[in-house]
Protein backbone atom coordinates (compact mmCIF):
# COMPACT_ATOMS: atom_id res chain seq x y z
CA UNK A 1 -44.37 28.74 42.92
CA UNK A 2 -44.11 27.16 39.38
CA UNK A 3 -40.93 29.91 38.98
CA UNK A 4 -39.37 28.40 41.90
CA UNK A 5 -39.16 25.02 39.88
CA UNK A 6 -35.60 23.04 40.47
CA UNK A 7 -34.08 22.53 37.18
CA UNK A 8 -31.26 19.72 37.01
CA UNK A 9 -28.34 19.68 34.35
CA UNK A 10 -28.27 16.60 32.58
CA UNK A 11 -24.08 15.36 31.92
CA UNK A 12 -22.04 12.17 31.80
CA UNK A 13 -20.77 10.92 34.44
CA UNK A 14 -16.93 10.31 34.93
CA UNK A 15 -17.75 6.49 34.97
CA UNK A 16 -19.49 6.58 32.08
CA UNK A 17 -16.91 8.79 30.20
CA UNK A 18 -14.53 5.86 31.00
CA UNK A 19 -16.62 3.17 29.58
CA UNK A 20 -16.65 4.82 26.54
CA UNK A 21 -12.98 5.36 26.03
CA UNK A 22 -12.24 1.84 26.71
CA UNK A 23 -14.60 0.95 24.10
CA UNK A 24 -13.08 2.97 21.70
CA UNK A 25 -9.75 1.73 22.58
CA UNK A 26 -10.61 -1.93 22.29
CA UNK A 27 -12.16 -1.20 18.90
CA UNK A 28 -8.64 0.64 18.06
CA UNK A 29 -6.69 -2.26 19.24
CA UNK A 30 -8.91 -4.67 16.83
CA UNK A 31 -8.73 -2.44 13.82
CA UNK A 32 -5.04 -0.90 13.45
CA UNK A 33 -3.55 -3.97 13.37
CA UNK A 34 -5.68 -5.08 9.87
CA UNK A 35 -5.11 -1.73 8.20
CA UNK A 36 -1.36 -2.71 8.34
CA UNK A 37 -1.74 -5.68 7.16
CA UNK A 38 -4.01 -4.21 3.85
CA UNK A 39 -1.53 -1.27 3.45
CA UNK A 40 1.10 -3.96 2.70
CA UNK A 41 -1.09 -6.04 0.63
CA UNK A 42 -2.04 -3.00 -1.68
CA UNK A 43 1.33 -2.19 -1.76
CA UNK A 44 2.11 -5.69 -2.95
CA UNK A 45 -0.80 -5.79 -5.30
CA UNK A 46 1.14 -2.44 -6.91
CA UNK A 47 4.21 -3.92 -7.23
CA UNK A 48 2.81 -6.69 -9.25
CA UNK A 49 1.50 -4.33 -11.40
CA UNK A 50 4.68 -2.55 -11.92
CA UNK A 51 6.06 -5.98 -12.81
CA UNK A 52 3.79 -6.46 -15.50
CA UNK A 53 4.34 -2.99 -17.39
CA UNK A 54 7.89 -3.42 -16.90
CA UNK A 55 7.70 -6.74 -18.48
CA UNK A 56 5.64 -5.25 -21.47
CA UNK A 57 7.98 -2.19 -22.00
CA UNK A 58 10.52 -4.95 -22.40
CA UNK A 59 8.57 -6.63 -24.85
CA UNK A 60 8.32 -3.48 -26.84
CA UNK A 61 11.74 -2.37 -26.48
CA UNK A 62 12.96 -6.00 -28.19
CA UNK A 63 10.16 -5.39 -31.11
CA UNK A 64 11.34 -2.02 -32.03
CA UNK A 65 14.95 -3.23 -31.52
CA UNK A 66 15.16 -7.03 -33.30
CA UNK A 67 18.92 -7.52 -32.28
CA UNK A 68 19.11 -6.12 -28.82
CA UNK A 69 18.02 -7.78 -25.82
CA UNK A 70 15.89 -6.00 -22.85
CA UNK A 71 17.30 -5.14 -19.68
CA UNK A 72 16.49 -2.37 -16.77
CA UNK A 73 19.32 -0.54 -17.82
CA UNK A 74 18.40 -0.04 -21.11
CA UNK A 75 14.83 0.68 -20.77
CA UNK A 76 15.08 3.55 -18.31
CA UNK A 77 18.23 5.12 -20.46
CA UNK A 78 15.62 4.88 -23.43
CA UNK A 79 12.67 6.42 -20.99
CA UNK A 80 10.56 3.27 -21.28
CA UNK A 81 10.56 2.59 -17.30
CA UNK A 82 11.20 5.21 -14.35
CA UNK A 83 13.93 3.88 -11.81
CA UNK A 84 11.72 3.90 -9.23
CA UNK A 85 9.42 1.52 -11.40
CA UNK A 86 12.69 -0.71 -11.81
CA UNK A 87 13.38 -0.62 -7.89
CA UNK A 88 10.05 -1.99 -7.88
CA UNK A 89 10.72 -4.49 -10.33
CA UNK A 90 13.68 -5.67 -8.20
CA UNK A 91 11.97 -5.20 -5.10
CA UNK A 92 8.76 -7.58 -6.24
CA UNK A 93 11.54 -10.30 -7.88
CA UNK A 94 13.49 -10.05 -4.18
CA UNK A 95 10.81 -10.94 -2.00
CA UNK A 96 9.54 -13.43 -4.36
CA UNK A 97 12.84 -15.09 -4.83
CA UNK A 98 11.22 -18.37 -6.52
CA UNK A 99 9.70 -16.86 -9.38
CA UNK A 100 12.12 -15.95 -12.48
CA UNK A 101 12.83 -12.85 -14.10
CA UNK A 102 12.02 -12.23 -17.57
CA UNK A 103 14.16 -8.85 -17.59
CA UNK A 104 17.37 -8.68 -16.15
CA UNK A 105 19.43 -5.62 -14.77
């Protein structure tokens, strides 16, 4: 008789399956639109410090040469700066049009 025992399959329910997806979409919906927001923050926070070794590359190129003045050009012929670096460098100085340049093109 004990052999004869009914044994039941424990599962979720379609209901329940629901539930849970809408949870996890909600949480989705809350979360995706803050990781954009940090992605362009960090890249923001990199372009600032792009500006600043641009800025002392410049400062080095006008020590080593006394009579010539810095510009983009000039530091990524001499291999100071990348050009992606100086698209940076413009890139930071076009979004933040109030603030002035201390190297120019």
């Amino acid at each position: 008789m004990t052999s004869l025992k009914k044994y039941t399959v424990k599962a979720f329910t379609l209901i329940e399956m629901l539930v849970v997806l809408l949870i996890i979409s909600v949480l989705l919906l809350l979360f995706v639109p803050n990781l954009t927001k940090q992605k362009d923050s960090v890249k923001e926070t990199g372009n600032a410090a792009v500006v600043k070794v641009v800025e002392s590359q410049a400062e080095l190129y006008e020590l080593n040469h006394t009579n010539d003045k810095a510009s983009l050009s000039k530091l990524i012929s001499e291999g100071n700066i990348t050009k992606k670096q100086a698209d940076s460098y413009r890139a930071y100085y076009a979004k933040n049009s109030g603030e002035t340049r201390a190297v120019a093109d």
